[in-house]
N, C-alpha and C. Protein backbone atom coordinates (compact mmCIF):
# COMPACT_ATOMS: atom_id res chain seq x y z
N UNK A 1 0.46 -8.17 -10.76
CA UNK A 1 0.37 -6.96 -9.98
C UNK A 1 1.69 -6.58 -9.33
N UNK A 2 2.67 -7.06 -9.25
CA UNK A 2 4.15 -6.89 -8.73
C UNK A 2 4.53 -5.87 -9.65
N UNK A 3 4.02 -5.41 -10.64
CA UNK A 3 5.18 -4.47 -11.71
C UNK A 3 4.09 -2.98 -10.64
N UNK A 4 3.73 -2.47 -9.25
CA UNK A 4 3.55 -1.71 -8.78
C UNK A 4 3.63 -1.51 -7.29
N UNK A 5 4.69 -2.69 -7.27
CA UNK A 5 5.74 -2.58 -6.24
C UNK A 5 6.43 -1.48 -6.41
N UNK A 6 6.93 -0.57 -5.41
CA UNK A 6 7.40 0.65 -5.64
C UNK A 6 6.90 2.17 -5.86
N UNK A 7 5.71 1.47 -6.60
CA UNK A 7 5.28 2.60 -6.95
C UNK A 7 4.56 3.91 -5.94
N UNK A 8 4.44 4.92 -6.69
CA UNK A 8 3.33 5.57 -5.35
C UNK A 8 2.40 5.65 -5.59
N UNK A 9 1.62 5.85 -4.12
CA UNK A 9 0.48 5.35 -3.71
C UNK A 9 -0.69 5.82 -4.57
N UNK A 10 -0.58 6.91 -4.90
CA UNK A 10 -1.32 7.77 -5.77
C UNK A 10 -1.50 6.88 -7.19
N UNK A 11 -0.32 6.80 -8.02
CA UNK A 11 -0.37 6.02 -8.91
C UNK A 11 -1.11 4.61 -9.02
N UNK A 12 -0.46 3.84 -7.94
CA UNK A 12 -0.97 2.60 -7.49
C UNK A 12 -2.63 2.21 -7.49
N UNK A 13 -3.13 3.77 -6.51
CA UNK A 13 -4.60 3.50 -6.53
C UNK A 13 -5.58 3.98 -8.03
N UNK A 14 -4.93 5.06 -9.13
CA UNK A 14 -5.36 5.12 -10.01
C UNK A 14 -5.34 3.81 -10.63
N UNK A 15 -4.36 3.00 -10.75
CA UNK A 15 -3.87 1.82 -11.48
C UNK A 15 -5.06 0.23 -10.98
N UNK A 16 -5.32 0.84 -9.79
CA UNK A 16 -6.39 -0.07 -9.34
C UNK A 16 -7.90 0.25 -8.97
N UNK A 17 -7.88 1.55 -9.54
CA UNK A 17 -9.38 1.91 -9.81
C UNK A 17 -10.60 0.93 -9.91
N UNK A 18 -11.36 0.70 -9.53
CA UNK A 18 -12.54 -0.11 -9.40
C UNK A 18 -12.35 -1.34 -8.31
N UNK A 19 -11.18 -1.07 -7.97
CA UNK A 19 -11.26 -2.86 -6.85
C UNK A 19 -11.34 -2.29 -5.36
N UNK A 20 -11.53 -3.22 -4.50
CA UNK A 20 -11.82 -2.43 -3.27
C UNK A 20 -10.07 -2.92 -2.73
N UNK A 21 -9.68 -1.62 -2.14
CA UNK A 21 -8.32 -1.79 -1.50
C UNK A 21 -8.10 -1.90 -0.23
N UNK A 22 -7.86 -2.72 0.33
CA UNK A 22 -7.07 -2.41 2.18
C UNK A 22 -5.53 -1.65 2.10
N UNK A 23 -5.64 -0.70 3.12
CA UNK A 23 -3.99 -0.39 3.39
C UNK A 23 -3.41 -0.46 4.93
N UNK A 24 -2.33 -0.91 4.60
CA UNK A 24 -1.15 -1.36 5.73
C UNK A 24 -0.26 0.15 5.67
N UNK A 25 0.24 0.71 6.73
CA UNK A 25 1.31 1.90 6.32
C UNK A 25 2.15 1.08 7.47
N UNK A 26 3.02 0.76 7.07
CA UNK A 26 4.04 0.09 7.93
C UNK A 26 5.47 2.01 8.39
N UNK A 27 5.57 1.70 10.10
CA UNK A 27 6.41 2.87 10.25
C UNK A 27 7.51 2.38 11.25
N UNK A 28 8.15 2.86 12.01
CA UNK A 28 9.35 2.26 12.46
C UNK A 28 8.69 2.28 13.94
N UNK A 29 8.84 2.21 14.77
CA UNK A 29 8.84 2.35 16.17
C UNK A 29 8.79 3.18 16.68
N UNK A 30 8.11 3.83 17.46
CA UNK A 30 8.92 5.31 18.04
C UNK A 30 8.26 6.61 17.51
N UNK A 31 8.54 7.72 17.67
CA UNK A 31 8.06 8.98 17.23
C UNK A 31 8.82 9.54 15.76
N UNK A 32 8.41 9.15 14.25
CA UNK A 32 8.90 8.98 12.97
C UNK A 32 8.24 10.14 12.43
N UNK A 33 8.35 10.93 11.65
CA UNK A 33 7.94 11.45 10.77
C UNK A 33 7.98 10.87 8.98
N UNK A 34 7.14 10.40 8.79
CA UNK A 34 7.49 10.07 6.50
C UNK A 34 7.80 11.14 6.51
N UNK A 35 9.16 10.90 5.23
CA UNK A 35 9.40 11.73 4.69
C UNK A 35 9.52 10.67 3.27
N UNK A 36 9.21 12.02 2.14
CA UNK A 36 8.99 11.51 1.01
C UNK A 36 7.98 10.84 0.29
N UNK A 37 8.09 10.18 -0.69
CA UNK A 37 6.70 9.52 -1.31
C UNK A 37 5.93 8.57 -0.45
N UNK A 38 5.17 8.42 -0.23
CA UNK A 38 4.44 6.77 0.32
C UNK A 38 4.38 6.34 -0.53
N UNK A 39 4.75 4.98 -0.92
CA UNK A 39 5.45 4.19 -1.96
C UNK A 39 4.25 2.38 -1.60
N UNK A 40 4.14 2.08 -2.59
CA UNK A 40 3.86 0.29 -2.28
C UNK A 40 4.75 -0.66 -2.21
N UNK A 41 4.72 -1.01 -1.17
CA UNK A 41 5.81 -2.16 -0.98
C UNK A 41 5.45 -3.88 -1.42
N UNK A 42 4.32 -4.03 -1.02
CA UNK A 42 3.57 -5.46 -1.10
C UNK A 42 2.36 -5.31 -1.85
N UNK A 43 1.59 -5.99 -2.95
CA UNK A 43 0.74 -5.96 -3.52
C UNK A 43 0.06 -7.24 -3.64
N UNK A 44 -1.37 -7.89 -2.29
CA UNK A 44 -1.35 -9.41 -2.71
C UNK A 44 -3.05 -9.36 -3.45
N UNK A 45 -3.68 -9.84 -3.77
CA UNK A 45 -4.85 -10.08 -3.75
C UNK A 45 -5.29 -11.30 -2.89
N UNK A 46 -6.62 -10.78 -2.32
CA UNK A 46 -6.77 -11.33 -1.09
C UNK A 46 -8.81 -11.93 -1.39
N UNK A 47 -9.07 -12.75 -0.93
CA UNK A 47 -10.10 -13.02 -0.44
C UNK A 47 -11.00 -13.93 0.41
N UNK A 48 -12.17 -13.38 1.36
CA UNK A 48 -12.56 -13.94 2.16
C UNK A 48 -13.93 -13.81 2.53
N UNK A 49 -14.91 -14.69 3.45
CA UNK A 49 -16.11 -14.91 2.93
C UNK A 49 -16.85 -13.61 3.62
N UNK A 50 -16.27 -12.72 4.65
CA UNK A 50 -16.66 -11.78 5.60
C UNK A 50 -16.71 -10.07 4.27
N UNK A 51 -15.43 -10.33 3.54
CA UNK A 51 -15.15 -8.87 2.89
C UNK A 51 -14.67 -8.91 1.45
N UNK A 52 -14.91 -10.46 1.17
CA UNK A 52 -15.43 -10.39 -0.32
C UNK A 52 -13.55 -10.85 -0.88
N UNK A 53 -13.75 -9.79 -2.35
CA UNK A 53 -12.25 -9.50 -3.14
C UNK A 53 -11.76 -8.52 -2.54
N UNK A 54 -11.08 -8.14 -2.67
CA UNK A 54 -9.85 -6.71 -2.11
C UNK A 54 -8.65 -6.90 -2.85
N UNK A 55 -7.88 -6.10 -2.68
CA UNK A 55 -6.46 -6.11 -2.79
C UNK A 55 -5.17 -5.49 -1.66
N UNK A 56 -4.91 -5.97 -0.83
CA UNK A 56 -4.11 -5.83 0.26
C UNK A 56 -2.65 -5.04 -0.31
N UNK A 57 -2.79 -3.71 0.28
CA UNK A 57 -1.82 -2.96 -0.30
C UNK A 57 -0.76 -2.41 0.96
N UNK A 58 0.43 -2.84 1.47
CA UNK A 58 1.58 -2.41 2.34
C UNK A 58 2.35 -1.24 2.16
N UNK A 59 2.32 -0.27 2.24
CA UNK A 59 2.89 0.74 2.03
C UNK A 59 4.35 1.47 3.18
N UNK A 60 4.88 2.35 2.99
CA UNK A 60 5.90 2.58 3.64
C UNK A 60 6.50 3.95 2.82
N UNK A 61 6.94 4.95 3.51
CA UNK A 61 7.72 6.39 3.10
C UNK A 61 8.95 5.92 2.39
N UNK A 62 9.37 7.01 1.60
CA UNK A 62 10.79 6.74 1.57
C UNK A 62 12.00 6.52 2.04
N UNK A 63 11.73 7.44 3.45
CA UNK A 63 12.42 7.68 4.42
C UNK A 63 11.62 8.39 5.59
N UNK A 64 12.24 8.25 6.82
CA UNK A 64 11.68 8.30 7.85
C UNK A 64 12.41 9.57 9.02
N UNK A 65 12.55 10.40 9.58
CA UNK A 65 13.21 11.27 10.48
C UNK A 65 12.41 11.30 11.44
């Protein structure tokens, strides 16, 4: 699952169609605006006895103003 590192989010979640996803949007501190794609940064698969399989997805803009 690392070859969708990078990718965007859009893509990412077509690409993982049928699994259940968590998302992280990681932003800077402070009053930020994204700018640009929301992109995947981290892609782990995750599981636990409360919420099953998932796939833990970290995301982040391209840039930030």
């Amino acid at each position: 699952m690392t070859d969708l590192v990078m990718m965007r989010d859009v893509e990412a979640r077509y690409a993982l169609r049928g699994k259940a996803l968590r998302y992280t949007v990681l932003s800077p501190v402070g009053t930020w605006l994204g700018k640009g794609a929301l992109r995947v940064l981290r892609v782990r698969e995750e599981s636990n006895a409360e919420q099953g399989e998932y796939v833990d997805l970290v995301l982040g803009y391209d840039t930030y103003e």
